[in-house]
Protein backbone atom coordinates (compact mmCIF):
# COMPACT_ATOMS: atom_id res chain seq x y z
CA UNK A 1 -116.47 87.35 132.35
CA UNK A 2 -114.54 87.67 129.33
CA UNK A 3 -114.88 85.13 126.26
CA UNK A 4 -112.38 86.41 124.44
CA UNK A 5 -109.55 83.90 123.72
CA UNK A 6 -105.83 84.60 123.59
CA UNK A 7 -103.28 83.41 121.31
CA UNK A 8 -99.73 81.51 122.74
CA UNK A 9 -96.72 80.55 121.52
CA UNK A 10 -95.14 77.19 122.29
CA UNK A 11 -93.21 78.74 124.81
CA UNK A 12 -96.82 79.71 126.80
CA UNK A 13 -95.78 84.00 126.18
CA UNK A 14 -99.29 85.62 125.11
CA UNK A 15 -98.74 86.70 121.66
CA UNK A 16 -100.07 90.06 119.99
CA UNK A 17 -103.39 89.45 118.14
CA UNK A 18 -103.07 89.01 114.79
CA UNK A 19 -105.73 91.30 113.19
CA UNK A 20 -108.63 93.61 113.93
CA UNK A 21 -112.25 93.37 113.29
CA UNK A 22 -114.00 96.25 112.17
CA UNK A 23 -117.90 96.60 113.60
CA UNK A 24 -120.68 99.00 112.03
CA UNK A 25 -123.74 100.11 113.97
CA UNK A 26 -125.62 99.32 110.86
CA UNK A 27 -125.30 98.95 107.18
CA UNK A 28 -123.62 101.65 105.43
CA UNK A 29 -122.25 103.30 108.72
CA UNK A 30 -118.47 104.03 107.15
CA UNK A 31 -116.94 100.58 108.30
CA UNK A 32 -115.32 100.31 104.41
CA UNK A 33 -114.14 103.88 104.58
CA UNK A 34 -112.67 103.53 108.39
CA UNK A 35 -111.28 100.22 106.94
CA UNK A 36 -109.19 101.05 104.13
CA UNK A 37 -107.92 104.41 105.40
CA UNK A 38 -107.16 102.96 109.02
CA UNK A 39 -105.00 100.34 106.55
CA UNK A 40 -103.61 103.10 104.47
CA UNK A 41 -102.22 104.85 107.57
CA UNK A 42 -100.69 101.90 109.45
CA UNK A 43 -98.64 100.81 106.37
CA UNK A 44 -97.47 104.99 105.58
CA UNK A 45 -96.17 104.00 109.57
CA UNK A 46 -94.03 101.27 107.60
CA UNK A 47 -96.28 97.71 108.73
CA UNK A 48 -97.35 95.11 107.12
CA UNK A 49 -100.81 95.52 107.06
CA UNK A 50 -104.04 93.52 104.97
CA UNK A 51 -107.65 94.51 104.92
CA UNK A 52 -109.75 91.40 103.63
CA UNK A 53 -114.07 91.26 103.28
CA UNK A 54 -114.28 87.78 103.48
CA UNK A 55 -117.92 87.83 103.77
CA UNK A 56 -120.27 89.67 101.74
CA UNK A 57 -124.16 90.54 100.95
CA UNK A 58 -125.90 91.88 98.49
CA UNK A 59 -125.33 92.03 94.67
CA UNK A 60 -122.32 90.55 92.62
CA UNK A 61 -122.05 94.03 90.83
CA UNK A 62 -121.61 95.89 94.13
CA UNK A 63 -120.09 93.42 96.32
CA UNK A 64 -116.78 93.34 93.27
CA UNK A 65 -116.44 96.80 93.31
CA UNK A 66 -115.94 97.72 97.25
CA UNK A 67 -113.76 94.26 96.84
CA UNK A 68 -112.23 95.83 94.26
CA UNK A 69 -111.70 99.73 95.94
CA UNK A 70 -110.82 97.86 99.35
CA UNK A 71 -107.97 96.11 97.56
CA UNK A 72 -106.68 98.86 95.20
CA UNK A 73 -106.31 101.38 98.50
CA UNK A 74 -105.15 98.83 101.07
CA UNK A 75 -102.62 97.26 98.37
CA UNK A 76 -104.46 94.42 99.67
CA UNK A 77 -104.74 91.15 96.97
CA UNK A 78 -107.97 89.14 97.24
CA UNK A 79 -106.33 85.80 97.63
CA UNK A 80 -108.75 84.93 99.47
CA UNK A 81 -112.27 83.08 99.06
CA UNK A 82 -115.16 85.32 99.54
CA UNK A 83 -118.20 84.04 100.49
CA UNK A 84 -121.04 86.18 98.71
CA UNK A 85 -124.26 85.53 100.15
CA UNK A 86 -128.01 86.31 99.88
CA UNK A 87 -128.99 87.17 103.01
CA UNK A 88 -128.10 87.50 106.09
CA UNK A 89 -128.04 83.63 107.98
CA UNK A 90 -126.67 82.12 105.30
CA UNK A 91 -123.38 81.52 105.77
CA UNK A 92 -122.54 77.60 105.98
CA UNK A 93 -120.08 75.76 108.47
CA UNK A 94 -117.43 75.22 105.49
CA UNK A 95 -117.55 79.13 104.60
CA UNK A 96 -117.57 79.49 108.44
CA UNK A 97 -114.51 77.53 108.72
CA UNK A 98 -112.93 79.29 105.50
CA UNK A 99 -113.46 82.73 106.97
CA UNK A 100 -111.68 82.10 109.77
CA UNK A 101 -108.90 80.29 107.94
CA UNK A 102 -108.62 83.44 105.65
CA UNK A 103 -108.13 85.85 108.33
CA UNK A 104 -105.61 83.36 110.30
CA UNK A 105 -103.62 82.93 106.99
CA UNK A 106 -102.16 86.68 106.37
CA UNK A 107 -99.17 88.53 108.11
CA UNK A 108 -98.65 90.32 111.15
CA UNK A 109 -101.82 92.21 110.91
CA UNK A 110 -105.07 91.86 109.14
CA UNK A 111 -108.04 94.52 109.00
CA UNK A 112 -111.54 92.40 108.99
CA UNK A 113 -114.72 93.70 107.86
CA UNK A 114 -118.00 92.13 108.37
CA UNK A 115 -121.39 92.97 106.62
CA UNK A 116 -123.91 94.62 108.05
CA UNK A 117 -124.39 95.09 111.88
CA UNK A 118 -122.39 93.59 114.42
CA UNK A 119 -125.39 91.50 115.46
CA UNK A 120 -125.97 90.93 112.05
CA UNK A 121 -126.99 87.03 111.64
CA UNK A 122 -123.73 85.12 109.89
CA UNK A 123 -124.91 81.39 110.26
CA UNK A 124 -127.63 79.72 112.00
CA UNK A 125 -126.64 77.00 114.24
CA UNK A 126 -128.70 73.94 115.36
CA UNK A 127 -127.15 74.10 118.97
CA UNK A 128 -128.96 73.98 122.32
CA UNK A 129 -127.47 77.10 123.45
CA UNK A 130 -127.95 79.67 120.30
CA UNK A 131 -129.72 79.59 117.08
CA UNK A 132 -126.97 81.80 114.71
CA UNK A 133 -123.78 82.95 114.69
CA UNK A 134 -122.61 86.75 114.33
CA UNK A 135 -119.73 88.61 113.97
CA UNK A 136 -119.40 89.00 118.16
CA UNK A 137 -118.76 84.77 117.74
CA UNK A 138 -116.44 85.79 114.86
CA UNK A 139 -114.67 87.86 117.29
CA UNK A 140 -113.99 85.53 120.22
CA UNK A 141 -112.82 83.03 117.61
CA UNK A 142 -110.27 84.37 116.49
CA UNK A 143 -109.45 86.03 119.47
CA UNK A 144 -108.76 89.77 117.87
CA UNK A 145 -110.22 93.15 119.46
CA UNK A 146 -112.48 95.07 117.36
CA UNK A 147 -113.64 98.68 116.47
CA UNK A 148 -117.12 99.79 115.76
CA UNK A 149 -117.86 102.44 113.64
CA UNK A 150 -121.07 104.73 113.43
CA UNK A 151 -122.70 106.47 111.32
CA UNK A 152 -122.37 110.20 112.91
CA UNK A 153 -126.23 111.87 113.01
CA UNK A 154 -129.39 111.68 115.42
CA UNK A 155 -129.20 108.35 116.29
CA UNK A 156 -125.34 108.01 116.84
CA UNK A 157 -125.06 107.66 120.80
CA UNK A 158 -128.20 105.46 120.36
CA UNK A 159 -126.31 103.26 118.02
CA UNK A 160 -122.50 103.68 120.11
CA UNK A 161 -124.83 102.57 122.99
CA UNK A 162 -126.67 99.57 121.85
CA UNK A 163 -124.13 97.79 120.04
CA UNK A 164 -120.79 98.65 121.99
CA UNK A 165 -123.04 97.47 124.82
CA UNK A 166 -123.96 94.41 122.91
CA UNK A 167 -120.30 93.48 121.97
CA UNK A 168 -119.12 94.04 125.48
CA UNK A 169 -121.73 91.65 126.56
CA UNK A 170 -120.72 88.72 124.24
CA UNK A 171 -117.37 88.70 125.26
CA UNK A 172 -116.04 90.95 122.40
CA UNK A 173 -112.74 92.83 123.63
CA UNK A 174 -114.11 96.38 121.70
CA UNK A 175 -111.44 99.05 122.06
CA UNK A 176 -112.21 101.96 120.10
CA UNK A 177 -115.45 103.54 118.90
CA UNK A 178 -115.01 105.71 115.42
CA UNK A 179 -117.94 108.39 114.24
CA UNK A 180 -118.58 108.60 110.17
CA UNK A 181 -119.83 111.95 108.33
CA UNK A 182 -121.75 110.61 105.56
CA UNK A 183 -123.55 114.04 104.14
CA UNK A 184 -122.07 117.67 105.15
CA UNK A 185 -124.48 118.15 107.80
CA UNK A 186 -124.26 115.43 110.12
CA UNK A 187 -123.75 117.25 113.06
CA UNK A 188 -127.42 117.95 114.07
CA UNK A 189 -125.96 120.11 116.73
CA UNK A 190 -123.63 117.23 118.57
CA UNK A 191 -119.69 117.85 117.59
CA UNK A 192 -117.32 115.24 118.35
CA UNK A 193 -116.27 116.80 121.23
CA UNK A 194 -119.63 116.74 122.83
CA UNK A 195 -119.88 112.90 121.66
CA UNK A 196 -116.66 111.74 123.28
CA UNK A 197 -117.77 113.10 126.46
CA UNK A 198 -121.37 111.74 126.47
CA UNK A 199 -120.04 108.18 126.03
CA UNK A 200 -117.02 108.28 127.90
CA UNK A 201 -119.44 107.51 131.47
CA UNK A 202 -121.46 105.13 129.63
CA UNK A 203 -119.04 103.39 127.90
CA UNK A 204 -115.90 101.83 129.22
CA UNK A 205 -114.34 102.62 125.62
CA UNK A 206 -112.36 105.16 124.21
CA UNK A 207 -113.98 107.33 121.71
CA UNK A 208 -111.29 107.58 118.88
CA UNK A 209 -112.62 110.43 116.69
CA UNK A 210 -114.55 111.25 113.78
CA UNK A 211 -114.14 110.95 110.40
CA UNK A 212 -115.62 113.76 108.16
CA UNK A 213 -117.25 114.22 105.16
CA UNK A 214 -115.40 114.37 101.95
CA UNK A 215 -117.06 114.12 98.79
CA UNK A 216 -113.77 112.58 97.48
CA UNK A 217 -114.44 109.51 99.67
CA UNK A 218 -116.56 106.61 97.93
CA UNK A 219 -116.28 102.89 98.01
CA UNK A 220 -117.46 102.71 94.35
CA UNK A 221 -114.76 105.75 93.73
CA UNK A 222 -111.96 105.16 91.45
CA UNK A 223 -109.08 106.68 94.16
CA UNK A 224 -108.88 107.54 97.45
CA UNK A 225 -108.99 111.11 97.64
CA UNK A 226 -107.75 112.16 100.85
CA UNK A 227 -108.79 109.39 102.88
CA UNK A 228 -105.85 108.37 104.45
CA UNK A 229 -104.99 111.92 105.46
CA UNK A 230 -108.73 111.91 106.82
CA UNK A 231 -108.01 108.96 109.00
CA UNK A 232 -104.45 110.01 110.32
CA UNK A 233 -105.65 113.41 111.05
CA UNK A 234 -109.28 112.53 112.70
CA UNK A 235 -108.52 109.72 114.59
CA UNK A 236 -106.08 108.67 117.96
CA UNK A 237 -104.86 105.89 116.92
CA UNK A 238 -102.62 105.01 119.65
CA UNK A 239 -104.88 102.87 121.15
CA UNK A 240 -105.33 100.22 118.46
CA UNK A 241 -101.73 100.93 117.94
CA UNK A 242 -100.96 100.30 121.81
CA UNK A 243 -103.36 96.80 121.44
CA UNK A 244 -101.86 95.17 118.36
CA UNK A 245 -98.67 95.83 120.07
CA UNK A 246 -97.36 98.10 116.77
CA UNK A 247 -94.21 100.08 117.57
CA UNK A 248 -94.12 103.60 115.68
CA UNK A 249 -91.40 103.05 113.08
CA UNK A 250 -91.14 106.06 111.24
């Protein structure tokens, strides 16, 4: 059964969810890239929409500059507080608390990345029934559907398995699986034709597309290239259209 909780309004009408989170497989799988262009094509459809990274690892350096690319593409401020940590686990109650105020505090729709994997360790927990927190708990929170995105190569239905698999399990309402290109010959002989098909049995999930490489597509990159034209063209976004409840205004 389901954990995932829904949002009402006084009246007791189930409203829309108010964001998305977006899932990798692993670290470095495209979730930035999917991010940022999946932002840059909902707003060309005229909404309102934010990407935050209210949670970060690694280095100061590197952590300000895909801050920096995620908010120069998405058009995105970072009024928000970022919590930069050191490792994975180490993400306190307060921070806890202040990520999920950030992403409840934004307009109709918010884009929400998390570091690393989605099993990724976000804040241990002295609590009978789990020792840490990840980005699944995130998830039910809030109460907002999620993506994940994979890194496209050997071990891609491996990874689409395992963690859509995973999410599903903890209650995470997943509704779209993305593929990434991250060198020009990621194919290793599986197109994404031949991927949608092999997870459509095993998966209960719609396999949205994949994204392919560019070499005009960096998160350290000083413009966008032709990401959003990447993501409009690659991917079916109806469904996460269909799920936020986003009418198609232009």
């Amino acid at each position: 059964m389901s954990k995932q909780k829904s949002v009402a309004d006084s009246a007791g009408k189930k409203l829309p969810p108010q964001g998305l989170i977006i899932f990798g497989g692993e670290s470095f799988s495209g979730k930035t890239v999917l991010m940022t262009g999946l932002c840059a094509a909902l707003q060309d459809e005229g909404h309102t929409v934010k990407a935050i990274k209210p949670v970060c690892i690694g280095s100061r350096l590197a952590v300000e500059a895909e801050l920096s690319f995620i908010s120069r593409i998405c058009l995105s401020k970072i009024d928000y507080p970022v919590s930069l940590l050191g490792g994975p686990g180490r993400l306190s109650e307060a921070e806890w608390a202040q990520t999920i105020g950030a992403a409840r505090n934004s307009p109709r729709v918010t884009l929400l990345e998390l570091p690393g994997s989605c099993a990724t360790p976000l804040s241990f927990v002295e609590d009978k029934r789990q020792f840490w927190r990840d980005g699944a708990d995130l998830s039910v929170e809030l109460g907002w559907p999620c993506l994940l995105v994979v890194r496209y190569g050997l071990k891609t239905v491996e990874q689409f398995l395992l963690n859509a698999e995973s999410l599903i399990l903890r209650g995470a309402d997943l509704i779209g699986l993305v593929a990434v290109e991250t060198t020009a010959d990621s194919h290793q002989g599986l197109y994404p034709d031949n991927l949608g098909l092999a997870l459509s049995e095993r998966v209960q999930v719609p396999f949205l597309g994949c994204i392919p490489y560019s070499q005009s597509i960096s998160v350290l990159d000083q413009s966008q290239g032709n990401l959003k034209k990447l993501v409009a063209n690659s991917l079916d976004l109806l469904p996460v259209m269909k799920r936020l409840e986003l009418p198609l205004l232009v």
